[in-house]
N, C-alpha and C. Protein backbone atom coordinates (compact mmCIF):
# COMPACT_ATOMS: atom_id res chain seq x y z
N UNK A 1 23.88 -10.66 -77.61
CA UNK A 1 24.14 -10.91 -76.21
C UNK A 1 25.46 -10.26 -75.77
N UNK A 2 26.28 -10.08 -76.27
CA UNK A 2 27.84 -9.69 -76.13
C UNK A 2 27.59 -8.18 -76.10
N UNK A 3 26.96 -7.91 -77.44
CA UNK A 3 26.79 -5.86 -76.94
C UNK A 3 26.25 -5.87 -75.75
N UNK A 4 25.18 -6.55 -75.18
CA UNK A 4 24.31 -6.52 -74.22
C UNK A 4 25.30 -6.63 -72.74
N UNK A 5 26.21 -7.10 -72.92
CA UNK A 5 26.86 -7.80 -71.99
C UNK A 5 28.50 -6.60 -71.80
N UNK A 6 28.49 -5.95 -73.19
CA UNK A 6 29.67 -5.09 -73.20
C UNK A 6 28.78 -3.42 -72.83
N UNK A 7 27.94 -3.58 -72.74
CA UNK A 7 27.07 -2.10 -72.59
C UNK A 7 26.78 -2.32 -70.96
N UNK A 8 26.61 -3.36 -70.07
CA UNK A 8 26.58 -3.06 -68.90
C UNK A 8 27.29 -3.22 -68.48
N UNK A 9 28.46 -4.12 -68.63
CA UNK A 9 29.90 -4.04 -68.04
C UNK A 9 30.61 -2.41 -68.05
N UNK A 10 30.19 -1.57 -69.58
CA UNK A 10 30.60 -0.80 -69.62
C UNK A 10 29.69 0.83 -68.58
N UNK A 11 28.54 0.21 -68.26
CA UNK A 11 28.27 1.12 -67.44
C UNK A 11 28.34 1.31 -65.90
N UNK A 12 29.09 -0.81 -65.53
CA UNK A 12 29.22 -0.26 -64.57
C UNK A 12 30.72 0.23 -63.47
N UNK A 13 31.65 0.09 -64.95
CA UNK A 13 32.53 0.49 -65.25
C UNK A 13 32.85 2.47 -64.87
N UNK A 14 31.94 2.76 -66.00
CA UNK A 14 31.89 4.33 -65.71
C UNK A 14 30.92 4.78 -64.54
N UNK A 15 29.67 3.93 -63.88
CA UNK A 15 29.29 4.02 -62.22
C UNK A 15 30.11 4.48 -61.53
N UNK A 16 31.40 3.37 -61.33
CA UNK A 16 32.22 3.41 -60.32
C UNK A 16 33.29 4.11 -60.02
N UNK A 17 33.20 5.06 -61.41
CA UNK A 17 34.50 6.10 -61.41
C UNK A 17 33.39 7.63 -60.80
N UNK A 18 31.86 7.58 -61.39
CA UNK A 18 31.36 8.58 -61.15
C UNK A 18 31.26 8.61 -59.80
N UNK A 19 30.88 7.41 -58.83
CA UNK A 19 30.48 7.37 -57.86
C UNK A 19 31.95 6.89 -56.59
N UNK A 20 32.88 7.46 -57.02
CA UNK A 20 34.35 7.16 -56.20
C UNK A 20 33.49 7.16 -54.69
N UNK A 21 34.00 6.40 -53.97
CA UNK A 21 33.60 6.73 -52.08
C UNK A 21 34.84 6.58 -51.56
N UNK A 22 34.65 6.89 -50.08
CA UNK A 22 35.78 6.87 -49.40
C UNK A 22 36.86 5.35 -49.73
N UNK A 23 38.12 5.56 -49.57
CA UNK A 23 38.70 4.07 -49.79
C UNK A 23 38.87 3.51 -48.09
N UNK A 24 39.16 4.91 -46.98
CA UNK A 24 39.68 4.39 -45.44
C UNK A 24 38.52 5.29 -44.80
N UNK A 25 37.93 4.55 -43.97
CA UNK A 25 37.17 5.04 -43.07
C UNK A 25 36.02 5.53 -44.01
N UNK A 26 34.98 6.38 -43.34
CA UNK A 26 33.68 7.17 -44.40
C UNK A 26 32.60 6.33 -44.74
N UNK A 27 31.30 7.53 -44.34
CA UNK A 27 30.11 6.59 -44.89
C UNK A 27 30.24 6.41 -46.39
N UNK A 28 29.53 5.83 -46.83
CA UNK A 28 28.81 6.09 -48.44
C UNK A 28 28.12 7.17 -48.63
N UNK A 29 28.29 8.19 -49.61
CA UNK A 29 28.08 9.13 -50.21
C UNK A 29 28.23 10.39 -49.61
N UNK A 30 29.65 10.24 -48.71
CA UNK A 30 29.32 11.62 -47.85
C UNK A 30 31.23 12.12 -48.26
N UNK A 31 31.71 11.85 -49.27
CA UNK A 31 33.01 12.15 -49.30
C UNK A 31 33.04 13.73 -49.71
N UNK A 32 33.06 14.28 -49.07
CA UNK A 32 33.23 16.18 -49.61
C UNK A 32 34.08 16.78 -50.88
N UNK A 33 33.69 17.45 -51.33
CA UNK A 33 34.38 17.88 -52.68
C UNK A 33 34.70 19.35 -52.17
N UNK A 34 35.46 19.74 -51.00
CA UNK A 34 35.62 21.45 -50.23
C UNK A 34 34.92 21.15 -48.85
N UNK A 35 35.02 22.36 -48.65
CA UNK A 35 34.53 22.31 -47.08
C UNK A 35 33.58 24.01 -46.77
N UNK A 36 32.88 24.22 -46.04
CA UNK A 36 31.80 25.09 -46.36
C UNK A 36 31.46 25.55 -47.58
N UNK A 37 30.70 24.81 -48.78
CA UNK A 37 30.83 25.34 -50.06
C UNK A 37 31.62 26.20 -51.01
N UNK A 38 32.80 26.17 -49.98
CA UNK A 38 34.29 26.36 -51.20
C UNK A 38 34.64 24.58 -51.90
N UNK A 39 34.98 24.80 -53.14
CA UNK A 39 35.15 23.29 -53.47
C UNK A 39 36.70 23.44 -54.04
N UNK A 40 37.20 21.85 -53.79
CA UNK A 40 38.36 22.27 -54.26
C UNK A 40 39.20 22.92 -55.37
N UNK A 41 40.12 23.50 -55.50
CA UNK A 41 40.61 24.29 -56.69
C UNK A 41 40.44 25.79 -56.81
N UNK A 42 39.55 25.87 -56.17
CA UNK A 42 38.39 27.55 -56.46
C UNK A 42 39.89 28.29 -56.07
N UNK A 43 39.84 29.21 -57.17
CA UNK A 43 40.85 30.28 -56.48
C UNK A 43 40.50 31.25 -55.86
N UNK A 44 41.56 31.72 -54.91
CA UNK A 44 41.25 32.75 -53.96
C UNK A 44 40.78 33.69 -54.29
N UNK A 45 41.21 34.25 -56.09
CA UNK A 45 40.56 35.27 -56.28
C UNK A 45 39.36 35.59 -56.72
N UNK A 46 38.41 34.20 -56.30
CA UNK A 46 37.17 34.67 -56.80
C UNK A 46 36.22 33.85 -55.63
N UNK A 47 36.81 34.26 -54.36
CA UNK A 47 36.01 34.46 -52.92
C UNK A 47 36.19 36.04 -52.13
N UNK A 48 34.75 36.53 -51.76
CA UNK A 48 35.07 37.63 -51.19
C UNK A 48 35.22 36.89 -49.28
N UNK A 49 35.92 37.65 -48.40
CA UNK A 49 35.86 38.08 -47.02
C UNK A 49 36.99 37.23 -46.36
N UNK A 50 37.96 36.78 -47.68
CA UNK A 50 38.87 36.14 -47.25
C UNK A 50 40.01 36.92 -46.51
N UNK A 51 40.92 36.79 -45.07
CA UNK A 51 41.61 37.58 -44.98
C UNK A 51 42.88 37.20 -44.14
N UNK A 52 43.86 37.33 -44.92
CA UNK A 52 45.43 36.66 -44.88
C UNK A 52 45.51 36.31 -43.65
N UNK A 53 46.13 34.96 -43.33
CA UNK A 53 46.96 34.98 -41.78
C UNK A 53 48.35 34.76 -41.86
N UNK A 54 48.95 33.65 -42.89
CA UNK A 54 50.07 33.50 -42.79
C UNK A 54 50.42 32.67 -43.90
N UNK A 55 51.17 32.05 -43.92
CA UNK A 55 51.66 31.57 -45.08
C UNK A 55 52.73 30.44 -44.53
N UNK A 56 52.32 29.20 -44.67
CA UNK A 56 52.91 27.63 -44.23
C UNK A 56 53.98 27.82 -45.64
N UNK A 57 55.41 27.59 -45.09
CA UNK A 57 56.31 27.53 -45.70
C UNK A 57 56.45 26.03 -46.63
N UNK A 58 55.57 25.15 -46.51
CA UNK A 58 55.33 24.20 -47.52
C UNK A 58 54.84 24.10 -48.89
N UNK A 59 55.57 22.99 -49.23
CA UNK A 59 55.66 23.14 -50.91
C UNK A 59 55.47 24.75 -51.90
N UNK A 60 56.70 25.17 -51.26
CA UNK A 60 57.02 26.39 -52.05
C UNK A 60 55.81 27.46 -51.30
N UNK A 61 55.42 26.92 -50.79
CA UNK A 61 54.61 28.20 -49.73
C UNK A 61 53.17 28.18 -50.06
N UNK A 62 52.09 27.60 -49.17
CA UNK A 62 50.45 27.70 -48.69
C UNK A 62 49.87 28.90 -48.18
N UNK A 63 49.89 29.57 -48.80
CA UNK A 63 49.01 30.49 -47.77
C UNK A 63 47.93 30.10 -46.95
N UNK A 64 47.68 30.82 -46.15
CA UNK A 64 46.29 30.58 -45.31
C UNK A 64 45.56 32.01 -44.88
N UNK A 65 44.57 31.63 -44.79
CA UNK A 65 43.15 32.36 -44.53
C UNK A 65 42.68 31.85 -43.79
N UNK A 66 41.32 33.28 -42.65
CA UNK A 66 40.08 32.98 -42.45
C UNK A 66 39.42 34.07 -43.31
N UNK A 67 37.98 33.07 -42.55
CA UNK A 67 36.83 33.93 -43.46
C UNK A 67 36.07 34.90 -42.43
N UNK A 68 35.88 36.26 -43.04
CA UNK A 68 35.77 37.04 -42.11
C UNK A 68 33.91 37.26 -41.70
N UNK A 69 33.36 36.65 -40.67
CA UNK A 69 32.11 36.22 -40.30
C UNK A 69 31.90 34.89 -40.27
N UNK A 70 33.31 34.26 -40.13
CA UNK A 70 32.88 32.61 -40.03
C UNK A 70 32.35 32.13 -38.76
N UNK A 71 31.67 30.94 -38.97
CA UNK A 71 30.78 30.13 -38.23
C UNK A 71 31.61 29.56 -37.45
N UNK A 72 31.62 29.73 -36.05
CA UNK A 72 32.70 29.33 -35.07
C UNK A 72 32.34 27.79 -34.67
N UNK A 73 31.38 27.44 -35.06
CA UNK A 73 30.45 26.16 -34.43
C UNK A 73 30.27 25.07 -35.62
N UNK A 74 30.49 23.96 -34.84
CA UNK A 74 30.00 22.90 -35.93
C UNK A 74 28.94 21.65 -34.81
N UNK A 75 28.04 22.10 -34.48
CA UNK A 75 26.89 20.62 -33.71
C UNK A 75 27.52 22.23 -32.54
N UNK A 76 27.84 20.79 -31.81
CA UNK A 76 27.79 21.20 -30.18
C UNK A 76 28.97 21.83 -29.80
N UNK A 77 30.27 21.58 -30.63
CA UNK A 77 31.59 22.27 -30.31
C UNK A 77 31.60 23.90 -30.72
N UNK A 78 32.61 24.72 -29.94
CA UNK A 78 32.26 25.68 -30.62
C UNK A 78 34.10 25.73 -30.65
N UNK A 79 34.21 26.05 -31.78
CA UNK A 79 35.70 26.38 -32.67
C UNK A 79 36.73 27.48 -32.44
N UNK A 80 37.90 26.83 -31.94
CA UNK A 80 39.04 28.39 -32.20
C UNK A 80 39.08 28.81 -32.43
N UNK A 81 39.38 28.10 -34.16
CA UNK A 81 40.13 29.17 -35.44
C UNK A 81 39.75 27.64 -36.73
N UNK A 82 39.47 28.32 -37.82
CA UNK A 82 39.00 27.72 -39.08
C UNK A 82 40.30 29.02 -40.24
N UNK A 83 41.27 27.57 -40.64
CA UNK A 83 41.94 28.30 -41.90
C UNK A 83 41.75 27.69 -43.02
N UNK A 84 41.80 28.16 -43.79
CA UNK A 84 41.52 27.91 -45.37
C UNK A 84 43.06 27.92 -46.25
N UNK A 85 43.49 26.95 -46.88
CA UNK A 85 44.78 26.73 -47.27
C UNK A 85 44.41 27.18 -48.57
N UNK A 86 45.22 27.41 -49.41
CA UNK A 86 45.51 28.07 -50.74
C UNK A 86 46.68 27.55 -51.26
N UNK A 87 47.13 26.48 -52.11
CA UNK A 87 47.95 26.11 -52.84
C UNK A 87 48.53 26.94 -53.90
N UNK A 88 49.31 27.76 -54.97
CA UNK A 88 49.36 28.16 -56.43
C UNK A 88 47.94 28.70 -56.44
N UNK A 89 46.93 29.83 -55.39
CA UNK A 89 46.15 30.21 -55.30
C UNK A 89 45.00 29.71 -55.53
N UNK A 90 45.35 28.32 -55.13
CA UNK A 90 43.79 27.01 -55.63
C UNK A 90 43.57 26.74 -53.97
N UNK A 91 42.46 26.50 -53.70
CA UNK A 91 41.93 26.11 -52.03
C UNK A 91 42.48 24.57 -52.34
N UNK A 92 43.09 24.48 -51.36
CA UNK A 92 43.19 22.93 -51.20
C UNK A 92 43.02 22.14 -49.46
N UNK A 93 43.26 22.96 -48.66
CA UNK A 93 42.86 22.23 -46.96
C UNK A 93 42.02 23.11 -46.38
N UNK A 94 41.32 22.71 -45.27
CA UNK A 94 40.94 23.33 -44.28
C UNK A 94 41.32 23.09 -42.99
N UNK A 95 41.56 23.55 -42.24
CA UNK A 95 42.24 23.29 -40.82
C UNK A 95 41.22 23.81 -39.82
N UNK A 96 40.54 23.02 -38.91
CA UNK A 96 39.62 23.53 -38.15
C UNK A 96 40.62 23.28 -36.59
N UNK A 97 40.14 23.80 -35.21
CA UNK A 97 41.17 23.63 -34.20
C UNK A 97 39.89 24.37 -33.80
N UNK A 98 39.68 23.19 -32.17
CA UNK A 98 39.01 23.37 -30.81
C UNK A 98 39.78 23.17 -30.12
N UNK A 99 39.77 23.95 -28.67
CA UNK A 99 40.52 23.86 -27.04
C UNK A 99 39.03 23.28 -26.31
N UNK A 100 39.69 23.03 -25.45
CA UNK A 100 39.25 21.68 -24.45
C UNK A 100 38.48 20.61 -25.00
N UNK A 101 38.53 20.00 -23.61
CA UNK A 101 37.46 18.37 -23.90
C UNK A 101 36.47 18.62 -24.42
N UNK A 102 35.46 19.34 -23.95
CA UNK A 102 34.52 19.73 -23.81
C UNK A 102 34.18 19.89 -25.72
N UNK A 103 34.75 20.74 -26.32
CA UNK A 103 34.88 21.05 -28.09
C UNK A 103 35.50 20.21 -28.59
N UNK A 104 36.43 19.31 -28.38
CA UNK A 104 37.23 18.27 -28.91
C UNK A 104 36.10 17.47 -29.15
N UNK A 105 35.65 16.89 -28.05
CA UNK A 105 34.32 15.75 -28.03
C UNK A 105 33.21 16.12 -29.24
N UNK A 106 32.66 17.53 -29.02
CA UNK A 106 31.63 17.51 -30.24
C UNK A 106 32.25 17.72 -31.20
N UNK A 107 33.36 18.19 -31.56
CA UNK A 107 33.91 18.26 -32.92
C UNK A 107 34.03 16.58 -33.37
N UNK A 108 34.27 15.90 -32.62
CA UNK A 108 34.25 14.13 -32.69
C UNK A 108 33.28 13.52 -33.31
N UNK A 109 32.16 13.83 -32.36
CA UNK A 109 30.85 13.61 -32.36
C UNK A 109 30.34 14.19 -33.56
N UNK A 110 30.85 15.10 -33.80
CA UNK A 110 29.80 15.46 -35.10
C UNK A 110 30.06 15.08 -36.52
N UNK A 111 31.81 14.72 -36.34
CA UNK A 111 32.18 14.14 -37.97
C UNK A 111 32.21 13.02 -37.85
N UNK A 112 32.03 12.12 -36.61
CA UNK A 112 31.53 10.69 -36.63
C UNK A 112 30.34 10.07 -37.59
N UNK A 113 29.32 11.53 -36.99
CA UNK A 113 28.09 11.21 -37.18
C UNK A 113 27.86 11.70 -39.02
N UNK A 114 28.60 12.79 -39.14
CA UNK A 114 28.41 13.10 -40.73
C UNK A 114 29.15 12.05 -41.68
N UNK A 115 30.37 11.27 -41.34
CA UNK A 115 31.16 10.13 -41.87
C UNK A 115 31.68 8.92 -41.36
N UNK A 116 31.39 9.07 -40.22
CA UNK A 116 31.18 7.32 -39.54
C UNK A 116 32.98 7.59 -38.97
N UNK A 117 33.12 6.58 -37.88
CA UNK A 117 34.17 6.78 -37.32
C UNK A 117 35.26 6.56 -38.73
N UNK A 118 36.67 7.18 -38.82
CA UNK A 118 37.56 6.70 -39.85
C UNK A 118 38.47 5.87 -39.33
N UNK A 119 39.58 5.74 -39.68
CA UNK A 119 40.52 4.20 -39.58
C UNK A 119 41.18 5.06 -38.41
N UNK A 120 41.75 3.84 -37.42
CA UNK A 120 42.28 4.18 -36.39
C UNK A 120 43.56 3.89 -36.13
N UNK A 121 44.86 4.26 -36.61
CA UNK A 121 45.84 3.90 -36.58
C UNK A 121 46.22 3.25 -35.39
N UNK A 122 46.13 3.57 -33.94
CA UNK A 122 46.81 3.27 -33.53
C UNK A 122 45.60 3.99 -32.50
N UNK A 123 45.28 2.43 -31.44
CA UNK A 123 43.74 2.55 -30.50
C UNK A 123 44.41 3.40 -29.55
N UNK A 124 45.20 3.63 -28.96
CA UNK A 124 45.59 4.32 -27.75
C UNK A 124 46.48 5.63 -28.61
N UNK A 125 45.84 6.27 -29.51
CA UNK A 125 45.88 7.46 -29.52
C UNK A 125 44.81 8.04 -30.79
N UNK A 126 44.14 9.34 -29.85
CA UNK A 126 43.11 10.20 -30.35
C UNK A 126 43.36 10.43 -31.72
N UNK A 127 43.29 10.04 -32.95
CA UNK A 127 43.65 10.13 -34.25
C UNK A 127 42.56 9.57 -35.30
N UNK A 128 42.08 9.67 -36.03
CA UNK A 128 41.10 9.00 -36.84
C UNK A 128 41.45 9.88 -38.57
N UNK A 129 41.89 8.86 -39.30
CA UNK A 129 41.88 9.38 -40.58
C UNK A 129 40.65 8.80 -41.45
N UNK A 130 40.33 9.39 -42.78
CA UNK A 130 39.54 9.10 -43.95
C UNK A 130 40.28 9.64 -45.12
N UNK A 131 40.13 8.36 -45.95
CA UNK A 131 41.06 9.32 -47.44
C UNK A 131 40.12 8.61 -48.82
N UNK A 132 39.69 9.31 -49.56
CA UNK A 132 39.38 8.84 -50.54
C UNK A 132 39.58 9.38 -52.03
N UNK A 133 39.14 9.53 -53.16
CA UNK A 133 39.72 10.20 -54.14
C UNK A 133 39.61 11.34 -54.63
N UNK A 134 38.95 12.24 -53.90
CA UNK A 134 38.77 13.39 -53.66
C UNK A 134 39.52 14.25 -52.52
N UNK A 135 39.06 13.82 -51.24
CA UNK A 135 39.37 14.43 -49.74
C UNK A 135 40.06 13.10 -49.05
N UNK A 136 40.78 14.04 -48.24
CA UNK A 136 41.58 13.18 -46.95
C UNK A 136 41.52 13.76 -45.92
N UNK A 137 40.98 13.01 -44.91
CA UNK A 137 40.54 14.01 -43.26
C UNK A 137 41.59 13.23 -42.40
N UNK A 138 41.84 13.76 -41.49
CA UNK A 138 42.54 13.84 -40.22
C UNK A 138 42.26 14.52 -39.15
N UNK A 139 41.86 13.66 -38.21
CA UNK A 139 41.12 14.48 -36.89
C UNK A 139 41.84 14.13 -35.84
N UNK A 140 42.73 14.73 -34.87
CA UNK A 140 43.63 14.18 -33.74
C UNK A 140 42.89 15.31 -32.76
N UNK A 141 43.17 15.03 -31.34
CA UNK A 141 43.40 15.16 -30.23
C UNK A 141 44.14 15.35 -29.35
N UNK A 142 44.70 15.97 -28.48
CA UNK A 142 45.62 15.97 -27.47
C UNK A 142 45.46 16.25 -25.99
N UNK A 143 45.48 14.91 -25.47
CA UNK A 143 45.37 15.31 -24.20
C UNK A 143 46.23 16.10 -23.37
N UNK A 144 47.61 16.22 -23.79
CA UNK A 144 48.10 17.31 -22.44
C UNK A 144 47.65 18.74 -22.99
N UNK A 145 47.80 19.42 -24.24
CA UNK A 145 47.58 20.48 -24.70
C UNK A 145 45.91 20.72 -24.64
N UNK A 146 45.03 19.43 -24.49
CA UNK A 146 43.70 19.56 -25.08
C UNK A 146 43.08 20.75 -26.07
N UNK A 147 44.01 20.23 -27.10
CA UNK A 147 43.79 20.36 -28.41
C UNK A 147 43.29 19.98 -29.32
N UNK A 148 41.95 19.92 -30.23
CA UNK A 148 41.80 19.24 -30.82
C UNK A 148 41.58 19.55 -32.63
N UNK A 149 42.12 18.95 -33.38
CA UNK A 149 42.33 19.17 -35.04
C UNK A 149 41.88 18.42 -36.19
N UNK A 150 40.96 18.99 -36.83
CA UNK A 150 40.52 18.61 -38.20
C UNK A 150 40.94 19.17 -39.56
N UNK A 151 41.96 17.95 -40.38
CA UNK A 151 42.54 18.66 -41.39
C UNK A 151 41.79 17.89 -42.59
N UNK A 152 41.00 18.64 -43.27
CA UNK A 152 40.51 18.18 -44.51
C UNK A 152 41.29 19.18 -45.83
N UNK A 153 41.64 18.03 -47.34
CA UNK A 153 42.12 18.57 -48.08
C UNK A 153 42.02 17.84 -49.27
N UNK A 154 42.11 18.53 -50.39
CA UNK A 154 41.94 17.99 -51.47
C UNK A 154 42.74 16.70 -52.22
N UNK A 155 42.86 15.60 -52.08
CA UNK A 155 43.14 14.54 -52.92
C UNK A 155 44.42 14.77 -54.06
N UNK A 156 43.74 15.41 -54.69
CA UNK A 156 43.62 15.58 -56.02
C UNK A 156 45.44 17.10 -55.58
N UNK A 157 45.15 17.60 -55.06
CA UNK A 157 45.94 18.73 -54.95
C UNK A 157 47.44 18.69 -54.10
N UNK A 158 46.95 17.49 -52.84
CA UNK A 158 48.00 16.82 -52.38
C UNK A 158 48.89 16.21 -52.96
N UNK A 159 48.55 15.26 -54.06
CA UNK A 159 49.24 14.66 -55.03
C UNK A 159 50.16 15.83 -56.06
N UNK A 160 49.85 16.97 -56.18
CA UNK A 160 50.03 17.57 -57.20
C UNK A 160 51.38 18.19 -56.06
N UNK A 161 50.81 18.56 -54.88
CA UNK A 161 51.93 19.13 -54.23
C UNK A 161 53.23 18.20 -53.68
N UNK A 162 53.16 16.89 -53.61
CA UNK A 162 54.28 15.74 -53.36
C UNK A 162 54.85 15.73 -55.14
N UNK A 163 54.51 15.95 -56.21
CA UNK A 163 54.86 15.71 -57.17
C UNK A 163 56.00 17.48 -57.13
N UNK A 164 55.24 18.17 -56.76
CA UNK A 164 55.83 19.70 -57.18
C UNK A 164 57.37 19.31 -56.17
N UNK A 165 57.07 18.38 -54.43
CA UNK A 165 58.53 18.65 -53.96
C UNK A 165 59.03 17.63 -54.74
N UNK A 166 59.03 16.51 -55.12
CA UNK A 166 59.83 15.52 -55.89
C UNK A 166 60.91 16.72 -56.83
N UNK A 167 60.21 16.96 -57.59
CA UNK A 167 60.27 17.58 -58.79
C UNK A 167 61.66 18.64 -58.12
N UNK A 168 60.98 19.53 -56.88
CA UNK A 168 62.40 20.37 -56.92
C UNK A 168 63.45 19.75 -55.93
N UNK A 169 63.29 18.53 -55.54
CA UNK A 169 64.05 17.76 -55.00
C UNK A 169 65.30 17.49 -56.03
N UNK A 170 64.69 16.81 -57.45
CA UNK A 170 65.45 16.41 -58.23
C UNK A 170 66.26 17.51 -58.40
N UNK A 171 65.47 18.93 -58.61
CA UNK A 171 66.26 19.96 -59.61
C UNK A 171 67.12 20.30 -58.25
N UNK A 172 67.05 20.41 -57.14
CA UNK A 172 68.14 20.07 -56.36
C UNK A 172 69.44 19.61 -56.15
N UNK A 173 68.79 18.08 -56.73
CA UNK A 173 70.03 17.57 -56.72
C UNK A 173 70.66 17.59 -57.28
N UNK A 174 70.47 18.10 -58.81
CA UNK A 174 71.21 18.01 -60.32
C UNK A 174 72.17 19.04 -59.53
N UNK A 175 71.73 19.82 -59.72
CA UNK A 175 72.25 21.60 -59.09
C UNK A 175 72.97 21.78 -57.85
N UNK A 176 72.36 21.28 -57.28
CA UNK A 176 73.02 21.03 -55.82
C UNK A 176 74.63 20.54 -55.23
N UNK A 177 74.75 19.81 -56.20
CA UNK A 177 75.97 18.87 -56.01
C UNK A 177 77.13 18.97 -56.54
């Protein structure tokens, strides 16, 4: 009875690590591992039609990309600009950005509907996050600019990049002072 009892405890033990879901906001089984079938980590150098825009001076420097023939549309919104972040040449965010109401709304509407509304910090402003152990989304709004932004990114890579500034924080300070 005890193996019996240590063999399903123990499977549903390893279930719940296979099957991580969102922890804030998010349906069940819809937590993304990348974003248009880039998954996280993939290095840059083994995607073709990627092509430089700039480079976010964070944690020792992100590059960014688009993809050249990307899909300007997601449902009913149709899209600015879609960048692709690059960590130590590993994909780690995507940054999507619609202008007006009009694209703000279906860009809304459509990751509502693919992950259910996410947590709402704060009701009187356009913001909705999801974070789970993989991906963390962030979708804001702006009404005077009517702007609207979806930042999805890897979990797993975020952590790695708050550890990298700690890290030269310290060697900072040794040095620094």
């Amino acid at each position: 009875m005890k193996r019996i009892l240590i063999v399903v405890l123990s499977c549903l033990l390893i279930s719940s690590f296979a099957f991580a879901e969102w922890t804030t906001g998010g349906k069940s089984g819809t937590e993304p591992d990348g974003f248009r079938g880039i998954k996280w980590g993939t290095s840059i150098d083994d995607l073709a039609g990627m092509e430089y825009l700039e480079t976010d001076p964070s944690y020792g420097g992100t590059l960014k990309y688009t993809k050249s023939n990307e899909n300007l549309k997601i449902e009913a919104a149709n899209l600015f600009l879609v960048k692709y972040g690059f960590w130590q040449g590993k994909f780690c965010s995507a940054s999507i950005y619609t202008i007006n109401p009009v694209n703000w709304y279906g860009l809304k509407e459509a990751t509502f509907e693919k992950f259910r509304a996410g947590g709402q910090p704060n009701e009187d402003i356009e913001e909705f996050i999801w974070s789970g152990p993989r991906t963390t989304m962030i979708l804001q709004y702006s009404e005077i600019t009517e702007q609207g932004f979806l930042w999805i990114s890897s979990t797993v890579i975020t952590e790695q990049q708050e550890a990298w500034k700690k890290r030269k924080a310290r060697e900072g300070a040794e040095t620094g002072f």
